[in-house]
C-alpha atoms as a PDB file:
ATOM      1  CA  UNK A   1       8.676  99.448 107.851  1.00  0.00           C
ATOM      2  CA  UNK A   2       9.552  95.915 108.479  1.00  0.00           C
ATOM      3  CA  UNK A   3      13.255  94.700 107.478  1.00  0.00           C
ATOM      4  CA  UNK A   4      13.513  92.601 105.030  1.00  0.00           C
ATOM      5  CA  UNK A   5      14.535  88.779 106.313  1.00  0.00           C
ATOM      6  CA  UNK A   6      17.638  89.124 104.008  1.00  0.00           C
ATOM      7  CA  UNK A   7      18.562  92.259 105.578  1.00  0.00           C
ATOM      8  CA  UNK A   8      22.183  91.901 106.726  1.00  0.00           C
ATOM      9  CA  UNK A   9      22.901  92.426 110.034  1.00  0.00           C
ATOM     10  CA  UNK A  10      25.733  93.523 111.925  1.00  0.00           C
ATOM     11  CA  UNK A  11      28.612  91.641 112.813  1.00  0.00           C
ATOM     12  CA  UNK A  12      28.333  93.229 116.823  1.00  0.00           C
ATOM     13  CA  UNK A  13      24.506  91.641 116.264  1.00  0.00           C
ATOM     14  CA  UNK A  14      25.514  88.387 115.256  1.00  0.00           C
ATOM     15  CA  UNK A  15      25.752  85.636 117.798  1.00  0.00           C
ATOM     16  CA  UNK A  16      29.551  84.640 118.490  1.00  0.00           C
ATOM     17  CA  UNK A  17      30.687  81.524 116.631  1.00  0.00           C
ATOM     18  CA  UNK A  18      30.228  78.104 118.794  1.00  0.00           C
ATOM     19  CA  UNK A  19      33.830  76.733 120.071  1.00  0.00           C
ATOM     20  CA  UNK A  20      35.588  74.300 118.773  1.00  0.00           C
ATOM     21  CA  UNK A  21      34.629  70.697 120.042  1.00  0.00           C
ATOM     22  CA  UNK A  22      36.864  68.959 122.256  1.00  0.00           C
ATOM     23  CA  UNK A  23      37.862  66.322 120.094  1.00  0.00           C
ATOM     24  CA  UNK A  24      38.662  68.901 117.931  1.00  0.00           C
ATOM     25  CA  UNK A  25      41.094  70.171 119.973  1.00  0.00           C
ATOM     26  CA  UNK A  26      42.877  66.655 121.113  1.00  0.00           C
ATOM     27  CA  UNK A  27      43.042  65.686 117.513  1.00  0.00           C
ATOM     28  CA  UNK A  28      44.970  69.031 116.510  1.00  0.00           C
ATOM     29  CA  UNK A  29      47.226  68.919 119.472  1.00  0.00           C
ATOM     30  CA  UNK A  30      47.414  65.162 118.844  1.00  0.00           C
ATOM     31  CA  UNK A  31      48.965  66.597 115.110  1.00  0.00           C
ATOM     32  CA  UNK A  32      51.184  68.903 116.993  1.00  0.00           C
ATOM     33  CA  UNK A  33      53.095  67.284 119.286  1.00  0.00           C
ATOM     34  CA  UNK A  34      53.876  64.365 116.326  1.00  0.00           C
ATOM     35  CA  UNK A  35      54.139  66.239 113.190  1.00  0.00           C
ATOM     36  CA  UNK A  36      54.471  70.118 114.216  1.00  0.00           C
ATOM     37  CA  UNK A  37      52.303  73.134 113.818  1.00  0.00           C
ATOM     38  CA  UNK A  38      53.295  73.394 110.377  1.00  0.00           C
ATOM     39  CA  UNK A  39      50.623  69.747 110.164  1.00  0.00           C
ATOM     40  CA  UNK A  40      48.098  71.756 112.292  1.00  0.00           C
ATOM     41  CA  UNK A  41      46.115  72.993 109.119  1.00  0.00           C
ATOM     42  CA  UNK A  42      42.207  72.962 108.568  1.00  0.00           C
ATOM     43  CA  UNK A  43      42.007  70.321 105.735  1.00  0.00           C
ATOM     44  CA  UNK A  44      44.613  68.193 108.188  1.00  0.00           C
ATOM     45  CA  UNK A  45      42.654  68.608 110.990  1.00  0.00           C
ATOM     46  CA  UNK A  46      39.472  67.710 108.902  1.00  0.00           C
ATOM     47  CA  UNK A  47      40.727  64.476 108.100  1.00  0.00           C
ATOM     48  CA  UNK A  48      41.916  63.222 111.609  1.00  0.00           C
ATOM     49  CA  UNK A  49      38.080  64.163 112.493  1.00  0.00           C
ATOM     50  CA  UNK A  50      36.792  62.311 109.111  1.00  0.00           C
ATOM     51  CA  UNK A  51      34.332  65.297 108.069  1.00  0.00           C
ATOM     52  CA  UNK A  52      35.121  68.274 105.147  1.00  0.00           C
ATOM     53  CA  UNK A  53      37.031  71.429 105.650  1.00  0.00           C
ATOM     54  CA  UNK A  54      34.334  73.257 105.385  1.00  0.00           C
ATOM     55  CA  UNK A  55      32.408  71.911 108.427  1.00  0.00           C
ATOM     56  CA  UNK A  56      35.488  73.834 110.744  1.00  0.00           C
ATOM     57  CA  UNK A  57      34.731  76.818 109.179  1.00  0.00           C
ATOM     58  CA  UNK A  58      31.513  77.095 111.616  1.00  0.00           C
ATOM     59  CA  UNK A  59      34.627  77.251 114.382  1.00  0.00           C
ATOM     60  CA  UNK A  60      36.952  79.150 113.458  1.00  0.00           C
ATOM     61  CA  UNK A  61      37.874  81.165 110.535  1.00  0.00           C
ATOM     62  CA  UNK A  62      41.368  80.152 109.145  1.00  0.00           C
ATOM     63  CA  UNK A  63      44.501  78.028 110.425  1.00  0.00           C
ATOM     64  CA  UNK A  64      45.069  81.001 112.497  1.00  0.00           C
ATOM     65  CA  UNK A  65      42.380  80.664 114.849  1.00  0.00           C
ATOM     66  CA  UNK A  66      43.001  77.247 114.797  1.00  0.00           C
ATOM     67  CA  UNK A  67      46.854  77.437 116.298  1.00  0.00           C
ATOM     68  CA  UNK A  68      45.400  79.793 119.145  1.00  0.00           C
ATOM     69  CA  UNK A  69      42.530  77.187 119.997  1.00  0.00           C
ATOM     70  CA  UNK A  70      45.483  74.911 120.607  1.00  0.00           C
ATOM     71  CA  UNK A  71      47.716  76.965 121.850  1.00  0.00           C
ATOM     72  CA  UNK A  72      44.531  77.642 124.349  1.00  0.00           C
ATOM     73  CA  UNK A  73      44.224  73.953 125.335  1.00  0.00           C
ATOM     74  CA  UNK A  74      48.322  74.128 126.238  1.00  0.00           C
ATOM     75  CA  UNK A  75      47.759  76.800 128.739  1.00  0.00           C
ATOM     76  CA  UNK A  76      45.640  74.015 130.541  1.00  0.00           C
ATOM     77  CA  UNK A  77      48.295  72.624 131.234  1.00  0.00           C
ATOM     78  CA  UNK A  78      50.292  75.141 133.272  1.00  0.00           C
ATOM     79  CA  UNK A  79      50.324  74.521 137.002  1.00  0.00           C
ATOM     80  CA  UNK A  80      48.364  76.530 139.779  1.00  0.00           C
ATOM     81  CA  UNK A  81      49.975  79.369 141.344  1.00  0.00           C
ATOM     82  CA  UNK A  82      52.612  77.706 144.308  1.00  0.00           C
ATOM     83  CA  UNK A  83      50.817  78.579 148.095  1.00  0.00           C
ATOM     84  CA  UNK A  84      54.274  80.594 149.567  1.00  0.00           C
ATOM     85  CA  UNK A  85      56.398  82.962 148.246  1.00  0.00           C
ATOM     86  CA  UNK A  86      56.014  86.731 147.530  1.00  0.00           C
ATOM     87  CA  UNK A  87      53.572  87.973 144.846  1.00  0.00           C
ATOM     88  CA  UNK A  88      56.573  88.599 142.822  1.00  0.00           C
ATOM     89  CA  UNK A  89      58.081  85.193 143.418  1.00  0.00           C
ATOM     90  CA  UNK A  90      54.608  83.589 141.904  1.00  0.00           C
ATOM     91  CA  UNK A  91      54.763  86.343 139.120  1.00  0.00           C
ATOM     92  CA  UNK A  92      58.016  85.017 137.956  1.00  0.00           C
ATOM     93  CA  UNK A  93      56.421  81.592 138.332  1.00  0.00           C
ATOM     94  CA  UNK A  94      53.234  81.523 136.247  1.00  0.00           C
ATOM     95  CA  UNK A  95      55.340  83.386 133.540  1.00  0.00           C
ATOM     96  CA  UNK A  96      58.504  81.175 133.645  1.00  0.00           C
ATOM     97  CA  UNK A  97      55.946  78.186 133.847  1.00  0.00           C
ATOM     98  CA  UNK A  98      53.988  79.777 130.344  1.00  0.00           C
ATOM     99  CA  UNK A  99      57.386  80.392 128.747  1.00  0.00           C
ATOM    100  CA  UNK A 100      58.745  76.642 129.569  1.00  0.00           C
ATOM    101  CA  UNK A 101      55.199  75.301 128.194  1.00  0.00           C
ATOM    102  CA  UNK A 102      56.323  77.439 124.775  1.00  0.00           C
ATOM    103  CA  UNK A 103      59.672  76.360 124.914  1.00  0.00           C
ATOM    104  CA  UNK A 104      57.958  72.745 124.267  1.00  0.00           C
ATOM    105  CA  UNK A 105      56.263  74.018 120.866  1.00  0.00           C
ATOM    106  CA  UNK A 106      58.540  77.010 119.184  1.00  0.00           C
ATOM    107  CA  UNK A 107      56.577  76.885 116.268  1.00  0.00           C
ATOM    108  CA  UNK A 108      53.817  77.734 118.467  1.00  0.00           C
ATOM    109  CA  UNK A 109      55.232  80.440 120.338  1.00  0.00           C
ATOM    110  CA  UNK A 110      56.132  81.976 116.578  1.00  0.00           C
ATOM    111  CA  UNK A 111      52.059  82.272 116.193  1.00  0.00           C
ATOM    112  CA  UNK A 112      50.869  83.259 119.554  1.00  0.00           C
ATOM    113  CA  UNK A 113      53.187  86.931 118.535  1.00  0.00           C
ATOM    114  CA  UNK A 114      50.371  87.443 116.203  1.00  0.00           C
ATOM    115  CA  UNK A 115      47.495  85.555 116.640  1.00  0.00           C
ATOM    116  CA  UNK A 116      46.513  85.241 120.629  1.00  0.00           C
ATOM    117  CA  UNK A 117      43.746  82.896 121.837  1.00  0.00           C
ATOM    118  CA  UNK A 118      40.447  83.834 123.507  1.00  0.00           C
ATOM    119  CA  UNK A 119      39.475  80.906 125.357  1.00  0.00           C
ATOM    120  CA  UNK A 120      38.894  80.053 128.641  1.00  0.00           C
ATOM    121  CA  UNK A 121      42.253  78.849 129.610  1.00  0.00           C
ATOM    122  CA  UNK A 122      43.784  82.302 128.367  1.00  0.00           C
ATOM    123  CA  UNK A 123      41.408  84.199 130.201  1.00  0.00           C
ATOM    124  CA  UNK A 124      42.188  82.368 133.287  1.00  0.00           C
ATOM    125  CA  UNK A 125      46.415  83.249 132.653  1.00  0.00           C
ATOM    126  CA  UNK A 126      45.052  87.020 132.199  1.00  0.00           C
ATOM    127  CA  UNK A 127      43.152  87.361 135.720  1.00  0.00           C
ATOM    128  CA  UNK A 128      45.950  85.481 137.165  1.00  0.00           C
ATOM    129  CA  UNK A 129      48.312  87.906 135.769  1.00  0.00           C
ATOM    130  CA  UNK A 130      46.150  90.502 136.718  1.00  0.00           C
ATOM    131  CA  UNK A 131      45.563  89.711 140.624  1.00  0.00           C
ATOM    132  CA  UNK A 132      49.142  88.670 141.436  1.00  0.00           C
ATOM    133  CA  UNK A 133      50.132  92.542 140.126  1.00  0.00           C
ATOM    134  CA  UNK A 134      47.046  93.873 142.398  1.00  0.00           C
ATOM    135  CA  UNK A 135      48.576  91.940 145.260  1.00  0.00           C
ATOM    136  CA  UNK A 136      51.552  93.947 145.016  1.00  0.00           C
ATOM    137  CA  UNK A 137      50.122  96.961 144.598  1.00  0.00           C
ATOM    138  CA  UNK A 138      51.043  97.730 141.135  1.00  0.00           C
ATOM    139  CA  UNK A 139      48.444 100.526 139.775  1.00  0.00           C
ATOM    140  CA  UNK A 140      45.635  99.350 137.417  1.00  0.00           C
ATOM    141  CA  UNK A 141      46.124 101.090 134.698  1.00  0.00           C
ATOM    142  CA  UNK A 142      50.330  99.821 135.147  1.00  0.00           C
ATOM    143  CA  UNK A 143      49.257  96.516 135.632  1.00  0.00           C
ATOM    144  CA  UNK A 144      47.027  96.336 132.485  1.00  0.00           C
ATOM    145  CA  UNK A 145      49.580  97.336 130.038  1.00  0.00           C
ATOM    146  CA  UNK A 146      52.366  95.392 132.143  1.00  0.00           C
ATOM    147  CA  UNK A 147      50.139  92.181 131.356  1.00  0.00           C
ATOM    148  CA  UNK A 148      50.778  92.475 127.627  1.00  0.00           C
ATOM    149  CA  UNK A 149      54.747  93.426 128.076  1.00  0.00           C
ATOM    150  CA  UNK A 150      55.211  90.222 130.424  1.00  0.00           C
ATOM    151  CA  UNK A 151      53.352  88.375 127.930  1.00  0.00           C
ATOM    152  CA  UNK A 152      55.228  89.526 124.700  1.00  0.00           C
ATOM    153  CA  UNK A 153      58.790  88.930 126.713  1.00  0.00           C
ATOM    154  CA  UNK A 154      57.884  85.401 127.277  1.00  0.00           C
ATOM    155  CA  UNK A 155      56.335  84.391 124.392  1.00  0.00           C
ATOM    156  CA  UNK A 156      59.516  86.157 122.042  1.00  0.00           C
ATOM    157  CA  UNK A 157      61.895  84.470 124.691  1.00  0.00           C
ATOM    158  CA  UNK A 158      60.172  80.658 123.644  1.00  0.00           C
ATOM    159  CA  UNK A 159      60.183  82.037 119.768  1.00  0.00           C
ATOM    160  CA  UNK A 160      63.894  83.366 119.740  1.00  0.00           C
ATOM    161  CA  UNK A 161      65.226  80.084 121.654  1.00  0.00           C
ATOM    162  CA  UNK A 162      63.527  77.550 119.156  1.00  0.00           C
ATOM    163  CA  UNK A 163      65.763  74.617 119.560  1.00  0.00           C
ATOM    164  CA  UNK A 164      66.353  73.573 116.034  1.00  0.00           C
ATOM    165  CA  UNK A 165      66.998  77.724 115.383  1.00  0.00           C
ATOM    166  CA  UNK A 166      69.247  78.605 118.444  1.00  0.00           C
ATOM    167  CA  UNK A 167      72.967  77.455 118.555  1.00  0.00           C
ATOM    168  CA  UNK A 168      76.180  78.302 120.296  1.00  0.00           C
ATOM    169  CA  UNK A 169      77.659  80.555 117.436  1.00  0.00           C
ATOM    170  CA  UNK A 170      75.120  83.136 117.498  1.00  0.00           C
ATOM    171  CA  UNK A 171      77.335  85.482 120.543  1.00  0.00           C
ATOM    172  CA  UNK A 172      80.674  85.356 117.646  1.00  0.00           C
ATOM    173  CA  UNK A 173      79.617  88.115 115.706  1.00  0.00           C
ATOM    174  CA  UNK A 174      79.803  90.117 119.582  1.00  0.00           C
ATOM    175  CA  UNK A 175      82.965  88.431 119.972  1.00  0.00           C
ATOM    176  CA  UNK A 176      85.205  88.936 117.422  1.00  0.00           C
ATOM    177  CA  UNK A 177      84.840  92.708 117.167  1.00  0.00           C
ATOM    178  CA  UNK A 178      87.654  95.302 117.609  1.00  0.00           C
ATOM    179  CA  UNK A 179      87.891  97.227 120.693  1.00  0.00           C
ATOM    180  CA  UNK A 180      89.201 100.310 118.428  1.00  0.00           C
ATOM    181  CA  UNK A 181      85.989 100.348 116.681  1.00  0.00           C
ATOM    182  CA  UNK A 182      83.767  99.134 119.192  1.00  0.00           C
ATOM    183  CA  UNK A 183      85.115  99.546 122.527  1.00  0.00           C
ATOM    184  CA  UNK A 184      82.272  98.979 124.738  1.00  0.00           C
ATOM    185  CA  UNK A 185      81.163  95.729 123.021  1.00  0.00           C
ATOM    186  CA  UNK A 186      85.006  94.412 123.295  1.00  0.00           C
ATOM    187  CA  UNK A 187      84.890  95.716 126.921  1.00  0.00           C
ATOM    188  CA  UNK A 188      82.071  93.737 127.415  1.00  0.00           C
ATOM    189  CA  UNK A 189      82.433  90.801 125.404  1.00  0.00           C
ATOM    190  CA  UNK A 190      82.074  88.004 128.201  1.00  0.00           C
ATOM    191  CA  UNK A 191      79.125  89.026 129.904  1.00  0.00           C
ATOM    192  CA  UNK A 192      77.134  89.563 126.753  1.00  0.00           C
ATOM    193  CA  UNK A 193      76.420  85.415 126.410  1.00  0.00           C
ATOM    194  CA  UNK A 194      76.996  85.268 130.366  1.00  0.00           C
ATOM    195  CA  UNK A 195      74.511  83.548 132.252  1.00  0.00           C
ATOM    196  CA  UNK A 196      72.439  80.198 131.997  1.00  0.00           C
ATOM    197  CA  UNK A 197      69.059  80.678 130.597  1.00  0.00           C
ATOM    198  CA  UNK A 198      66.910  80.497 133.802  1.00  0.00           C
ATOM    199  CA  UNK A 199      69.105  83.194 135.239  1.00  0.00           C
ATOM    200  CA  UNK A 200      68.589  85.312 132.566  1.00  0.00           C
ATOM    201  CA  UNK A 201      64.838  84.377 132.168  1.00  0.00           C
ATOM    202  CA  UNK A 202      64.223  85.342 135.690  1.00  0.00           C
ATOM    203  CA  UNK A 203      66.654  88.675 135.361  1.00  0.00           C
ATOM    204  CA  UNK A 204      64.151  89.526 132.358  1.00  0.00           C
ATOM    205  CA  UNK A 205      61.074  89.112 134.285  1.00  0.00           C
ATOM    206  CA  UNK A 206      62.357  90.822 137.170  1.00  0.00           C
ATOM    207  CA  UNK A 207      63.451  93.960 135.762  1.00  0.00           C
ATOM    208  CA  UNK A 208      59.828  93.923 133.857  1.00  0.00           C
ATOM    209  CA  UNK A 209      58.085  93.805 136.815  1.00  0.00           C
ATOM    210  CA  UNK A 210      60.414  96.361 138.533  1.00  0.00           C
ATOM    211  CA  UNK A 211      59.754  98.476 136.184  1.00  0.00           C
ATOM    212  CA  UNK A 212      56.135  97.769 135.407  1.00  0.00           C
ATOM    213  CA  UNK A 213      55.937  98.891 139.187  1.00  0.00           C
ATOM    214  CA  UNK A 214      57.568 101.910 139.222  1.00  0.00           C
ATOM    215  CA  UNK A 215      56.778 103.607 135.538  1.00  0.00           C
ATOM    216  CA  UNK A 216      53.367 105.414 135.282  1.00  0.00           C
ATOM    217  CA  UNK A 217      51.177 105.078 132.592  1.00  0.00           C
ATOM    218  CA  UNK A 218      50.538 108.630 130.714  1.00  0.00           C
ATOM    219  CA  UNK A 219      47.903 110.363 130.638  1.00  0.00           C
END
């Protein structure tokens, strides 16, 4: 028998949506970087481009997908890796570089935890990720689920550390405590908030990739 012309069709048949246009893309951003991501919305975005809502639909799918387009575009923007150092070295590089480019747009680190982006610029962050670990050696299989963990540090690290959220009172609660009925916090009560932020941004990454290295995957 013939199918029917209506006949629905998968969704693995269906050809994948177009991407959003370019000017798309700089307008949204445009919205970001004056108003905040909170602006970034479909109707918003509809009327910087003068057409309706609806015609963005044929892009993307919700204000969702429309935060990781941008959020996309922004990884554009982060450098090439450097020509010395150690693999590591340009590990901690390309990440720090991702997480400072976050650090820029909290708001926008707060939706890349749950909605990632799938363009070209991503992909590109991905293989990079991917061949610097190779270059040291790291195992595939380590290296593929080391990629998401590097990832998810950075991209918390820029959400936690939203400058309007983030102040100096957040350590007193650690500070203030009894060393009867917490002794080790007491004990340790000055190195807790120790450290300037790159320092401990770099520590982080470091002792990721240390142990991304060294811990097996199971089987």
């Amino acid at each position: 028998m013939t199918a029917r012309p209506d006949t629905p069709r998968s969704r693995r048949e269906r050809p994948a949506k177009p991407a959003l246009s370019r000017a798309a893309i700089v307008a949204a951003e445009a919205v970001l970087r004056a108003e905040g991501l909170r602006k970034v919305t479909m109707r918003r975005l509809a009327q910087e481009l003068d057409i309706g809502p609806a015609s963005l639909y044929v892009y993307v799918r919700n204000t969702a997908e429309l935060h990781a387009a941008v959020l996309d575009e922004l990884l554009g923007t982060i450098g090439p890796v450097p020509a010395e150092g150690s693999w590591r070295e340009h590990l901690e590089q390309v990440l720090t570089a991702y997480t400072a480019m976050l650090f820029q747009h909290p708001s926008l680190a707060r939706s890349a935890l749950t909605a990632w982006p799938s363009g070209p610029h991503y992909l590109n962050l991905i293989e990079t990720l991917l061949a610097l670990l190779d270059d040291g050696g790291v195992p595939p299989a380590q290296a593929a689920w080391g990629v998401d963990l590097l990832l998810q540090q950075a991209t918390a690290t820029a959400a936690e550390h939203s400058a309007e959220d983030t102040t100096q009172d957040d350590w007193d609660a650690l500070r203030n405590v009894s060393d009867r009925t917490h002794p080790h916090i007491a004990a340790r009560s000055g190195e807790l908030p120790s450290g300037a932020g790159e320092a401990r941004l770099s520590w982080r990454f470091q002792a990721l990739i240390n142990g991304i290295e060294r811990t097996a995957v199971p089987n």
